[in-house]
PDB file of N, CA and C in Angstrom:
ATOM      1  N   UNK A   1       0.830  -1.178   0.000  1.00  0.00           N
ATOM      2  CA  UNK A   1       0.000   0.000   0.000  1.00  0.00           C
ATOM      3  C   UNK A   1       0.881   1.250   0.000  1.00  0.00           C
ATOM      4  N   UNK A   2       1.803   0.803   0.919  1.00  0.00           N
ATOM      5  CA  UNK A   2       2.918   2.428   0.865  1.00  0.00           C
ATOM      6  C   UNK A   2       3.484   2.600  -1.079  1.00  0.00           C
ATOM      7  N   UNK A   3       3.692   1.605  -1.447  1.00  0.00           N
ATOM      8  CA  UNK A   3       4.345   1.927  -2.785  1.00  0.00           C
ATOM      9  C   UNK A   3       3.271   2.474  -3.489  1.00  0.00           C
ATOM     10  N   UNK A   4       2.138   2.205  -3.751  1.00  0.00           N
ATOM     11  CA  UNK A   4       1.416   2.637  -4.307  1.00  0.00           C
ATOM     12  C   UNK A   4       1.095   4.320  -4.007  1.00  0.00           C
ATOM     13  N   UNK A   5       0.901   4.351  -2.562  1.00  0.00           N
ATOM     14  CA  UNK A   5       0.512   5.769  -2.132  1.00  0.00           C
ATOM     15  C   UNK A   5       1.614   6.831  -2.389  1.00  0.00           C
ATOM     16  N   UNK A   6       2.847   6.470  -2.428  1.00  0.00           N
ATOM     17  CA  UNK A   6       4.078   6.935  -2.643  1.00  0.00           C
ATOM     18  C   UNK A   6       4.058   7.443  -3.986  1.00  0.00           C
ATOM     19  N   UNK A   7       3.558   6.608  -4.926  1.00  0.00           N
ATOM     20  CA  UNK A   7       3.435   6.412  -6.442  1.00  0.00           C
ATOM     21  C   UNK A   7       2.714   8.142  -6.751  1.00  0.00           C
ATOM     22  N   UNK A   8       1.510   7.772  -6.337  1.00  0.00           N
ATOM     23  CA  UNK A   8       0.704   8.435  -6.502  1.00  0.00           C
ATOM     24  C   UNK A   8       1.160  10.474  -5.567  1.00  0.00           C
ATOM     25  N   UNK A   9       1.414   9.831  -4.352  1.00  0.00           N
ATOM     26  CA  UNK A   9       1.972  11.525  -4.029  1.00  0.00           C
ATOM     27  C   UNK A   9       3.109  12.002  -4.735  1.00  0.00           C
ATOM     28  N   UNK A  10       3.703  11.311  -5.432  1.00  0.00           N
ATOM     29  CA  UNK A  10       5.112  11.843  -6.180  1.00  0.00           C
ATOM     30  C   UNK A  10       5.149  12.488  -7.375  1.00  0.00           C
ATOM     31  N   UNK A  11       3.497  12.272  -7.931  1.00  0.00           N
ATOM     32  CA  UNK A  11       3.395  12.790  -9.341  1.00  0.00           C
ATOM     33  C   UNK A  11       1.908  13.852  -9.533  1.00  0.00           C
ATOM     34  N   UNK A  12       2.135  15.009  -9.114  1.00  0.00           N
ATOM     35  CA  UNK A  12       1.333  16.155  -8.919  1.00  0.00           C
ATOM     36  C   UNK A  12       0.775  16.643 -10.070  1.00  0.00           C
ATOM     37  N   UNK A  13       1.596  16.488 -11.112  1.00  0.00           N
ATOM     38  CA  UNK A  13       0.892  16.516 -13.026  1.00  0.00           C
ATOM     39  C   UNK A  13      -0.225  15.619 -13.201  1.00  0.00           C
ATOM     40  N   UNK A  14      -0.215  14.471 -12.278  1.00  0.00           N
ATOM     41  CA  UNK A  14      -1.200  13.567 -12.606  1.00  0.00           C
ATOM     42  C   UNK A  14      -2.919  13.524 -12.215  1.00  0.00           C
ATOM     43  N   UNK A  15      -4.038  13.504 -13.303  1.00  0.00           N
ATOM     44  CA  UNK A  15      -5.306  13.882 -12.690  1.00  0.00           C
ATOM     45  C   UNK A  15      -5.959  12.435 -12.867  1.00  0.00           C
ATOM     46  N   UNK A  16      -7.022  12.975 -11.978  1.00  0.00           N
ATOM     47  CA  UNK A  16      -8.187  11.964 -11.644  1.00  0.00           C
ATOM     48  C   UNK A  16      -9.514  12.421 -12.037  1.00  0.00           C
ATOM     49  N   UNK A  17      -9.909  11.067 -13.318  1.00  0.00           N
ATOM     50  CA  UNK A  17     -10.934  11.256 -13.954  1.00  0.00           C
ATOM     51  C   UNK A  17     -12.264  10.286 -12.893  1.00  0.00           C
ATOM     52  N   UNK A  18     -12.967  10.704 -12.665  1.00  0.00           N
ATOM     53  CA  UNK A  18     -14.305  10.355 -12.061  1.00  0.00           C
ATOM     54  C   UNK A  18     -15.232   9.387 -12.965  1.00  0.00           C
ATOM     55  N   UNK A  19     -15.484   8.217 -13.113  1.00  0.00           N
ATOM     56  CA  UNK A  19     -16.522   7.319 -14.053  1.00  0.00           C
ATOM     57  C   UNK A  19     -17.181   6.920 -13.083  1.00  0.00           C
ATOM     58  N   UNK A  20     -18.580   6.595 -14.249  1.00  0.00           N
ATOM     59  CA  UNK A  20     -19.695   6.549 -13.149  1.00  0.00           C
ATOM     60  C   UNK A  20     -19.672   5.023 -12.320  1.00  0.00           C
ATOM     61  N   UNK A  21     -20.414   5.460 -10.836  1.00  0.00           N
ATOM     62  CA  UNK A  21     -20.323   4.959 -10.160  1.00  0.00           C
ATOM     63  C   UNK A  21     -21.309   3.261 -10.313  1.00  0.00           C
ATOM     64  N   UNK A  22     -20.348   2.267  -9.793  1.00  0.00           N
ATOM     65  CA  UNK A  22     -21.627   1.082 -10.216  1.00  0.00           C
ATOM     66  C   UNK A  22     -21.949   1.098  -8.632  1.00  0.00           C
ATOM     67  N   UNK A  23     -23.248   0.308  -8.280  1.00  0.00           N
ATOM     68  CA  UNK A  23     -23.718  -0.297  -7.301  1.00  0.00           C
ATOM     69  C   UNK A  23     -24.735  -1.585  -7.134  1.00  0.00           C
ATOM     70  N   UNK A  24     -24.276  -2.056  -6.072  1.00  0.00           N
ATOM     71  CA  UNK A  24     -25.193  -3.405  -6.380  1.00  0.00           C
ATOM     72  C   UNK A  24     -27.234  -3.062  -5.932  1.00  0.00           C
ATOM     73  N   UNK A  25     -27.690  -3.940  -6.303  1.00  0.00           N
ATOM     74  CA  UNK A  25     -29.838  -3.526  -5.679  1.00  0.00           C
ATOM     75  C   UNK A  25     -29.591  -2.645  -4.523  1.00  0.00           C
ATOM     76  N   UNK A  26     -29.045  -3.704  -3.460  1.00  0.00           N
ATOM     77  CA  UNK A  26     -29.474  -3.943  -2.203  1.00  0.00           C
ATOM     78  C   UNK A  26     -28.698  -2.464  -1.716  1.00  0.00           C
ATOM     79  N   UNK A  27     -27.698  -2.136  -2.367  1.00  0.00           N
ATOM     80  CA  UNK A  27     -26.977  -0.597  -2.079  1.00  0.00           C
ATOM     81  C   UNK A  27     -25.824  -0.627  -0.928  1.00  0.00           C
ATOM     82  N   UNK A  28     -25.754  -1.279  -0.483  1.00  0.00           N
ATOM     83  CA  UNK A  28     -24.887  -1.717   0.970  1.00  0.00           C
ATOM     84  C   UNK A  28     -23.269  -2.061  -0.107  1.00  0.00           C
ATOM     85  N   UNK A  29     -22.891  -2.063  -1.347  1.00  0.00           N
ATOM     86  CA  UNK A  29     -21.766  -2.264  -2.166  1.00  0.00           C
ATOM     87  C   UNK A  29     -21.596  -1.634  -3.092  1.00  0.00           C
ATOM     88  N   UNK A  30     -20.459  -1.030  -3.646  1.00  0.00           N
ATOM     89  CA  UNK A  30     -20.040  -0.026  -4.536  1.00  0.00           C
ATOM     90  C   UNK A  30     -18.804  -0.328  -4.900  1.00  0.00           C
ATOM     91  N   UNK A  31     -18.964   0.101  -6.387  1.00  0.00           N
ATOM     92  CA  UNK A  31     -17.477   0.069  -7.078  1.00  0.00           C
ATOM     93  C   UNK A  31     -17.201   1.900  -7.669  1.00  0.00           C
ATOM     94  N   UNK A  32     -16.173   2.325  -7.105  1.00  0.00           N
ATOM     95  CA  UNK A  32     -16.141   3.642  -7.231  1.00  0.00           C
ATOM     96  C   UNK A  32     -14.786   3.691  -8.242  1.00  0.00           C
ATOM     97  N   UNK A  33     -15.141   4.157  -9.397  1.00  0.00           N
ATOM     98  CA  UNK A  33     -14.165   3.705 -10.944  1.00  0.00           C
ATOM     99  C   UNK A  33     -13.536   4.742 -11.284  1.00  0.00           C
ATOM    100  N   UNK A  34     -12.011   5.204 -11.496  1.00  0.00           N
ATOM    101  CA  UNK A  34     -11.697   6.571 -11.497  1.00  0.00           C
ATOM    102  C   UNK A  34     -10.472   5.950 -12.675  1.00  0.00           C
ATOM    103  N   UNK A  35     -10.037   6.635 -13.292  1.00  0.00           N
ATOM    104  CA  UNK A  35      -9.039   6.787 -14.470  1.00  0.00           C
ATOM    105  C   UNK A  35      -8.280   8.172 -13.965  1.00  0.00           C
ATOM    106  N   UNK A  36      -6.725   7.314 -13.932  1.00  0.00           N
ATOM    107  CA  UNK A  36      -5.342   8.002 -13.256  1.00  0.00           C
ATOM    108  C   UNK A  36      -4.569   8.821 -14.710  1.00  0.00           C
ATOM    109  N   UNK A  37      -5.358  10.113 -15.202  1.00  0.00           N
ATOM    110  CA  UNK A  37      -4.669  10.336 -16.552  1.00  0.00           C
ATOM    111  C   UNK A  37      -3.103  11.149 -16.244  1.00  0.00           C
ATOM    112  N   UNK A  38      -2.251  10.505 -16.996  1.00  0.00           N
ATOM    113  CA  UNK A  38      -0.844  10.863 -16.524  1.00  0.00           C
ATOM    114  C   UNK A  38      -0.437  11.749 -18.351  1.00  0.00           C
ATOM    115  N   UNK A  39       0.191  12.529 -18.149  1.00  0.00           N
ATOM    116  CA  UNK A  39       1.079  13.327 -19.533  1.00  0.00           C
ATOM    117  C   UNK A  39       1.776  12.254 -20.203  1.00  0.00           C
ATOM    118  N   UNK A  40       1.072  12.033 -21.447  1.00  0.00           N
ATOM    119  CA  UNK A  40       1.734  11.283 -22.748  1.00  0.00           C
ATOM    120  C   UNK A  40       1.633   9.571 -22.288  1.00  0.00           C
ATOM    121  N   UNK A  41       0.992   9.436 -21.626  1.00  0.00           N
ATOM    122  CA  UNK A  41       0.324   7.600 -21.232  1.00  0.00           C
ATOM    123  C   UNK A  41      -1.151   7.637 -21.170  1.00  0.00           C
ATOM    124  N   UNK A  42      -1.714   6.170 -21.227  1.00  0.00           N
ATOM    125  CA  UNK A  42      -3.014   6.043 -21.424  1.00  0.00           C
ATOM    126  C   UNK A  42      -2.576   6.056 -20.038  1.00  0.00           C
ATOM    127  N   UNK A  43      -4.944   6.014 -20.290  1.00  0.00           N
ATOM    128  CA  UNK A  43      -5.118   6.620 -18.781  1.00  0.00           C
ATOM    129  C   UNK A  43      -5.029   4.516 -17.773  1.00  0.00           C
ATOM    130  N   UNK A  44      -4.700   4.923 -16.474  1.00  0.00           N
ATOM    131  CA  UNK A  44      -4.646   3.713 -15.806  1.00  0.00           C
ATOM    132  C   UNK A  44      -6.074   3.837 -15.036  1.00  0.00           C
ATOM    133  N   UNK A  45      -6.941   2.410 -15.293  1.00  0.00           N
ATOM    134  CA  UNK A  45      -7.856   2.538 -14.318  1.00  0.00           C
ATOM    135  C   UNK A  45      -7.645   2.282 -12.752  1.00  0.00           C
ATOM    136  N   UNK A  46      -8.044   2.808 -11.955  1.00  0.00           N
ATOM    137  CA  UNK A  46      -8.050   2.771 -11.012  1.00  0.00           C
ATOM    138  C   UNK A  46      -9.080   2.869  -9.698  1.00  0.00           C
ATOM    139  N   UNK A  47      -9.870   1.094  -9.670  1.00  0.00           N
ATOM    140  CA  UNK A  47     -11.309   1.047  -8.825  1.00  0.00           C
ATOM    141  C   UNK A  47     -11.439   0.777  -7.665  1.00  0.00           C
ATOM    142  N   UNK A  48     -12.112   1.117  -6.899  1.00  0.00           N
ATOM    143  CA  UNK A  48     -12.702   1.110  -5.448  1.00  0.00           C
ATOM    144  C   UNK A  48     -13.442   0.030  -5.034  1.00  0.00           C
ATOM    145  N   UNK A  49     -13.385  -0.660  -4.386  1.00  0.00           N
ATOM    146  CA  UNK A  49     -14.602  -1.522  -3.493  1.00  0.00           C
ATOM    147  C   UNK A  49     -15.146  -1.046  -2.288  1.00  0.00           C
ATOM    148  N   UNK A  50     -15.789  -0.978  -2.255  1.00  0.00           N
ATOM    149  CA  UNK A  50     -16.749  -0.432  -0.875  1.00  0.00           C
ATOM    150  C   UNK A  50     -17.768  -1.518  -0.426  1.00  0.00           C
ATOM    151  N   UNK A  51     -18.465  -1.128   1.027  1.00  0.00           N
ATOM    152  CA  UNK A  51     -19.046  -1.554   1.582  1.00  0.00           C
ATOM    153  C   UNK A  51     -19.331  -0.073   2.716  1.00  0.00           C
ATOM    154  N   UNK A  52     -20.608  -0.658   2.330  1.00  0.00           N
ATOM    155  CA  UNK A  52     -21.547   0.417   3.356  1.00  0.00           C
ATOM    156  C   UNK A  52     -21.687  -0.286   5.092  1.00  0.00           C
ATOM    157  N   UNK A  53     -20.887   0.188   5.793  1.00  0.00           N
ATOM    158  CA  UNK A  53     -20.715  -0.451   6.937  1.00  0.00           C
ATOM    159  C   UNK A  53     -21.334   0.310   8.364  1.00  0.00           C
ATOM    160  N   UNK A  54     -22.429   0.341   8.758  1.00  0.00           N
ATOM    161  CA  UNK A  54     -22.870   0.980  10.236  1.00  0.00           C
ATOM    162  C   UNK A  54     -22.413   2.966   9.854  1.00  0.00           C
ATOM    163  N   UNK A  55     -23.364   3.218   8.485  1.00  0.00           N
ATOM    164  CA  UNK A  55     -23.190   4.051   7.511  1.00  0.00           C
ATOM    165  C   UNK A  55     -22.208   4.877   7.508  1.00  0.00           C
ATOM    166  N   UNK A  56     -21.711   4.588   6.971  1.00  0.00           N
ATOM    167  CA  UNK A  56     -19.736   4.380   6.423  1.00  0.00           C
ATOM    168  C   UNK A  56     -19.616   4.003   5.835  1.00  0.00           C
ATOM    169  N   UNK A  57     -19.475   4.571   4.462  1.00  0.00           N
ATOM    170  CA  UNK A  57     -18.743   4.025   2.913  1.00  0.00           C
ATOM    171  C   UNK A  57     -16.910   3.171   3.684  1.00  0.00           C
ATOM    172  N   UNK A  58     -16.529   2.090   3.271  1.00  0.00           N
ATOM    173  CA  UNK A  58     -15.637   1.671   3.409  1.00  0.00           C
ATOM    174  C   UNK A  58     -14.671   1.089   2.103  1.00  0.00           C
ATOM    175  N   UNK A  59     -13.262   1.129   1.890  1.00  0.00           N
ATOM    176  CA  UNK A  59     -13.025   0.530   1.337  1.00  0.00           C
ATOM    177  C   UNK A  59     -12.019  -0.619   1.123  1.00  0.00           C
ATOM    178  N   UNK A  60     -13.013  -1.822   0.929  1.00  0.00           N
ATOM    179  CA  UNK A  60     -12.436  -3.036   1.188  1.00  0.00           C
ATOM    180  C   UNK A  60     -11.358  -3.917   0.364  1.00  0.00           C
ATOM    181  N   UNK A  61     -10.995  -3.112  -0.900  1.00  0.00           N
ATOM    182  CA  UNK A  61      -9.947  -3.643  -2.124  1.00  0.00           C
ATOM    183  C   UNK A  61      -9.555  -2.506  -2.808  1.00  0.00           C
ATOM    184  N   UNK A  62      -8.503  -2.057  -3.782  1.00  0.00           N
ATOM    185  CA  UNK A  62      -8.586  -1.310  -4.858  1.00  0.00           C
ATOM    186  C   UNK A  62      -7.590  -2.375  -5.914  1.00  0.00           C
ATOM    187  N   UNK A  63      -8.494  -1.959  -6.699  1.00  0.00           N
ATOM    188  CA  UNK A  63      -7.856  -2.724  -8.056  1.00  0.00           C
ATOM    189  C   UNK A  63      -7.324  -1.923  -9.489  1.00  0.00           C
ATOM    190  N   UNK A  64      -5.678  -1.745  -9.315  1.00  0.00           N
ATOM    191  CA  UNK A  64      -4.831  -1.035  -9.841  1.00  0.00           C
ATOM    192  C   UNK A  64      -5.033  -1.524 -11.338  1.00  0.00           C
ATOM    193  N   UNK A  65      -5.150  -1.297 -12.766  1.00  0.00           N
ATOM    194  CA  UNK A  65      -4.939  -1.963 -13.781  1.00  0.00           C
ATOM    195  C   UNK A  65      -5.825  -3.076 -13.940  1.00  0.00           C
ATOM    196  N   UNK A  66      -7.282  -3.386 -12.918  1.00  0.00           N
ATOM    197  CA  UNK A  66      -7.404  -4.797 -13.264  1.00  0.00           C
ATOM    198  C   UNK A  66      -6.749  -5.388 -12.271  1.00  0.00           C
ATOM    199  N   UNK A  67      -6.042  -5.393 -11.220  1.00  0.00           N
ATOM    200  CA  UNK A  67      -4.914  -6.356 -10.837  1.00  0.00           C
ATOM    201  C   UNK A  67      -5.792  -5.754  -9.086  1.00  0.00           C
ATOM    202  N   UNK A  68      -6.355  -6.783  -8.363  1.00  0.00           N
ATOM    203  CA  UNK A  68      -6.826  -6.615  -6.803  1.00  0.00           C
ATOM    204  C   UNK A  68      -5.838  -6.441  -5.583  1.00  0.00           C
ATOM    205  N   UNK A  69      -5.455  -6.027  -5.248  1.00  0.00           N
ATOM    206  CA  UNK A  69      -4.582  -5.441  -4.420  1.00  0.00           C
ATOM    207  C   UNK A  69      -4.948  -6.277  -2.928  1.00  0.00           C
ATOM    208  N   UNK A  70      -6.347  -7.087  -3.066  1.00  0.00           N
ATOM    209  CA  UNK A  70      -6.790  -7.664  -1.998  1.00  0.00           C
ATOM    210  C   UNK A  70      -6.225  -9.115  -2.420  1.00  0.00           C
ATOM    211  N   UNK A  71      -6.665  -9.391  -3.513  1.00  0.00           N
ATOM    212  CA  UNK A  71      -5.676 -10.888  -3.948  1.00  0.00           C
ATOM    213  C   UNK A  71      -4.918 -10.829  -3.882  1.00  0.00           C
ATOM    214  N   UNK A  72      -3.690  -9.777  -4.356  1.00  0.00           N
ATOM    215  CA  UNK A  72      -2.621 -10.287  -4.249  1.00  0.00           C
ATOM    216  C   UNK A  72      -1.782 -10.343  -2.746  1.00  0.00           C
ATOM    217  N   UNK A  73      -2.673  -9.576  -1.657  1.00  0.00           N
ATOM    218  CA  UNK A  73      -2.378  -9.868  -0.418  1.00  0.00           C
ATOM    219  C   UNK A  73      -2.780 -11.168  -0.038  1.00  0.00           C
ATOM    220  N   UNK A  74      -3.663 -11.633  -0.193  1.00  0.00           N
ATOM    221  CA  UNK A  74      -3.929 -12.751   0.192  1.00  0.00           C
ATOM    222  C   UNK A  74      -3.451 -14.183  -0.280  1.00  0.00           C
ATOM    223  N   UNK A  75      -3.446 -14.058  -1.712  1.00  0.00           N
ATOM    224  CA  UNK A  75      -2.577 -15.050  -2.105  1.00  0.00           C
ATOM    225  C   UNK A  75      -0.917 -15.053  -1.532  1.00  0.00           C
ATOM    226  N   UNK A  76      -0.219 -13.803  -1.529  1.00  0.00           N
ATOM    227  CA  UNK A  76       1.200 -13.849  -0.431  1.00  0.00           C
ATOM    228  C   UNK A  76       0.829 -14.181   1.095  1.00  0.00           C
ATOM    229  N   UNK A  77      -0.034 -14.004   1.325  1.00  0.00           N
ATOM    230  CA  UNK A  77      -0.273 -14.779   2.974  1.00  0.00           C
ATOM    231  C   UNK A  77      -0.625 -16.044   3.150  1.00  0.00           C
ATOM    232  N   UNK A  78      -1.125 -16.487   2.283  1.00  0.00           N
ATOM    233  CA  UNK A  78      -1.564 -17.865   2.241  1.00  0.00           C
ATOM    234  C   UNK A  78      -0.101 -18.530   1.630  1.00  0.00           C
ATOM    235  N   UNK A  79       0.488 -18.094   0.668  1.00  0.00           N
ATOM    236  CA  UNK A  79       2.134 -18.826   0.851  1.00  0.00           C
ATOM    237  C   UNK A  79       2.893 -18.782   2.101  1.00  0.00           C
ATOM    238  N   UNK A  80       3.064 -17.656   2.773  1.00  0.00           N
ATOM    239  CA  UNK A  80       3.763 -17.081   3.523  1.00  0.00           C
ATOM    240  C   UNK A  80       3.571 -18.179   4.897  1.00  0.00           C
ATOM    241  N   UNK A  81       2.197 -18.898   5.039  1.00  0.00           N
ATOM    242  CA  UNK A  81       1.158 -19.473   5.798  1.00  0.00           C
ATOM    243  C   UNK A  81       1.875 -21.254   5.633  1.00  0.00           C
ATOM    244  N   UNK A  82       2.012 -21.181   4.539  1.00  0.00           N
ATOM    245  CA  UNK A  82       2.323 -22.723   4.049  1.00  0.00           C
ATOM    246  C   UNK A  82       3.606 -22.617   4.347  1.00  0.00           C
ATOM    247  N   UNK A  83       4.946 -22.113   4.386  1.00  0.00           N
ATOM    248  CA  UNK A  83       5.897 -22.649   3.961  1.00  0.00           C
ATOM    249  C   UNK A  83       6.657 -22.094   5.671  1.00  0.00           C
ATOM    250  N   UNK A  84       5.759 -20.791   6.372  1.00  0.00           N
ATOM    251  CA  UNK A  84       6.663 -20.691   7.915  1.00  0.00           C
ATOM    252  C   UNK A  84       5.357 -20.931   8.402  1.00  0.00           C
ATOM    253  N   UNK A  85       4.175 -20.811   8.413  1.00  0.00           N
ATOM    254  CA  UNK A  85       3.142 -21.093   9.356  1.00  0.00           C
ATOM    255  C   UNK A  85       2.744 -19.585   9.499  1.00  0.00           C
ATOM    256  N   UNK A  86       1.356 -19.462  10.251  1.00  0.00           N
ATOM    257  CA  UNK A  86       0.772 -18.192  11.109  1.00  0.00           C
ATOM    258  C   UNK A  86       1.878 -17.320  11.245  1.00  0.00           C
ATOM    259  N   UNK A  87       2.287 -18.137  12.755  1.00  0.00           N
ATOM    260  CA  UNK A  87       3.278 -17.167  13.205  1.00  0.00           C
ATOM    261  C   UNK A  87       4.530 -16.556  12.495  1.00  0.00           C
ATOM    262  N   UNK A  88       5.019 -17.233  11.788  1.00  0.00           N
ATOM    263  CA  UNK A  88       6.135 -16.144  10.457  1.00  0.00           C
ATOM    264  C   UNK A  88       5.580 -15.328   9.873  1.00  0.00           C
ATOM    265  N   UNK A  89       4.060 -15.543   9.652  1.00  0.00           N
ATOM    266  CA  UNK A  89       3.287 -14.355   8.599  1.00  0.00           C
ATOM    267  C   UNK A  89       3.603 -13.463   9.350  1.00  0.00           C
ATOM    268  N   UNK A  90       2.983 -13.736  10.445  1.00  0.00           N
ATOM    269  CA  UNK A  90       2.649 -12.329  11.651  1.00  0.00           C
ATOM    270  C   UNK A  90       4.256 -11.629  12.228  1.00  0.00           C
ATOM    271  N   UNK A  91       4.935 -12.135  12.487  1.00  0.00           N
ATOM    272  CA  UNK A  91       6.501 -11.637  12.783  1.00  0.00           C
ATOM    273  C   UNK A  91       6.953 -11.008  11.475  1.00  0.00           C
ATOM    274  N   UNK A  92       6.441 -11.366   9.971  1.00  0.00           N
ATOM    275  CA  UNK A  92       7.275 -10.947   9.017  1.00  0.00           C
ATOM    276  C   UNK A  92       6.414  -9.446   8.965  1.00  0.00           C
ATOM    277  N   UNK A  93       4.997  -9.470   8.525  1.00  0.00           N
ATOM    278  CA  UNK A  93       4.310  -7.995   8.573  1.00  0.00           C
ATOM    279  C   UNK A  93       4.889  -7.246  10.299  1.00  0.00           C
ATOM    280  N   UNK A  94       4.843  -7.370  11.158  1.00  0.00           N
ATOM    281  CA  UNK A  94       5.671  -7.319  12.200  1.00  0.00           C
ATOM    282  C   UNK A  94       7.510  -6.230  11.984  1.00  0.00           C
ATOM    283  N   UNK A  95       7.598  -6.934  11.269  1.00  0.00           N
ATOM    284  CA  UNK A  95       9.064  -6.460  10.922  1.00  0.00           C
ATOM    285  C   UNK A  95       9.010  -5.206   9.493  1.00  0.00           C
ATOM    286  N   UNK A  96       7.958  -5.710   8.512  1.00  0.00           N
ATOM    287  CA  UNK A  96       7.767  -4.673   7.349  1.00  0.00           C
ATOM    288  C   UNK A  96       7.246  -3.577   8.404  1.00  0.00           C
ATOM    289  N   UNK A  97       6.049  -3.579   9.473  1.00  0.00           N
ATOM    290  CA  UNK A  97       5.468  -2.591   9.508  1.00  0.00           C
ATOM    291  C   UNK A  97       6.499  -1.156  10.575  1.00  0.00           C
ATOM    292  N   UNK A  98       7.523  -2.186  11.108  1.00  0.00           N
ATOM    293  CA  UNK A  98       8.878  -1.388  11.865  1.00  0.00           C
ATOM    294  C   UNK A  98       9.521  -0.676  10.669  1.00  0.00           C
ATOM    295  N   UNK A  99      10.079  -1.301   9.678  1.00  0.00           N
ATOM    296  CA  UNK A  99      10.484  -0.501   8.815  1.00  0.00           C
ATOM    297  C   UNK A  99       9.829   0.395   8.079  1.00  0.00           C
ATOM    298  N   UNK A 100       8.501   0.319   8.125  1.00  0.00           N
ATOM    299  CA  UNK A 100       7.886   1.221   7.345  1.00  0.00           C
ATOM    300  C   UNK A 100       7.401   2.602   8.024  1.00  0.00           C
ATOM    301  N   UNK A 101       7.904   2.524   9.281  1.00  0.00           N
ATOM    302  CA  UNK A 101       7.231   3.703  10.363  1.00  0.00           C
ATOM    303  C   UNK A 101       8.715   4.367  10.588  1.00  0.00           C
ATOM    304  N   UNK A 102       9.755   3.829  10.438  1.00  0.00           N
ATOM    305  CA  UNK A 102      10.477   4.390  10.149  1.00  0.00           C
ATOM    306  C   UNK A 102      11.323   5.251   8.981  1.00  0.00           C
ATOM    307  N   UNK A 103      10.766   4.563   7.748  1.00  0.00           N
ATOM    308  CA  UNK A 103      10.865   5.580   6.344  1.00  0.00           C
ATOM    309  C   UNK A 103      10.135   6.729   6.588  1.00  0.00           C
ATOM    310  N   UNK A 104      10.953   7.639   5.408  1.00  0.00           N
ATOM    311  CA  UNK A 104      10.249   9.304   5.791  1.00  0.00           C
ATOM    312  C   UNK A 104       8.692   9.088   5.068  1.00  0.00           C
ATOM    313  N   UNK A 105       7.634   9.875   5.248  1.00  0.00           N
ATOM    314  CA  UNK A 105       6.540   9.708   4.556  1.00  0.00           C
ATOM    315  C   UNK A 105       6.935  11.146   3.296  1.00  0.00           C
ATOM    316  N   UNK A 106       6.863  10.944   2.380  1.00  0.00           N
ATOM    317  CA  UNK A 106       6.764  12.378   1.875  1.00  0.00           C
ATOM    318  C   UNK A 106       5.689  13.139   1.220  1.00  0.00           C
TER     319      UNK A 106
END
């Protein structure tokens, strides 16, 4: 998530196009669809998952390019799970999240 957010604060030329919003009947789920237009590249989509939670828009995935940012966490934890167990998952995010409170934010 930091690389991405990093990505994105580093490039101030870059705008955000607004597409319309989908939602499911029942309204309690939303996909909030935005296009990342950058100088001299197509535009990158860039979508939202939500959930309407104890009314609170939330968001539960974003999916960079097509590509879920929630899968691909989960599929690395579920390796991470198989090959040291639970507890290595949890000591290894453990150790990313020390180093990451210590990088500058910019």
């Amino acid at each position: 998530m930091r690389t991405y957010t990093t990505a994105f604060t580093e490039y101030a030329d870059w705008k955000i196009r607004f597409l319309p919003l989908r939602t499911e009947p029942e309204g309690t789920k939303a996909l909030v669809r935005t296009e990342v237009l950058q100088p001299g590249a197509q535009p990158v989509p860039v979508d939202y998952r939500m959930n309407l939670l104890q009314c609170a828009w939330r968001v539960y995935d974003i999916l960079i390019d097509g590509i879920s940012l929630l899968q691909n966490y989960r599929t690395s934890f579920a390796n991470e799970v198989a090959n040291g167990g639970l507890d290595r998952l949890i000591e290894h995010i453990a150790q990313r999240n020390k180093i990451a409170m210590k990088e500058p934010v910019n």
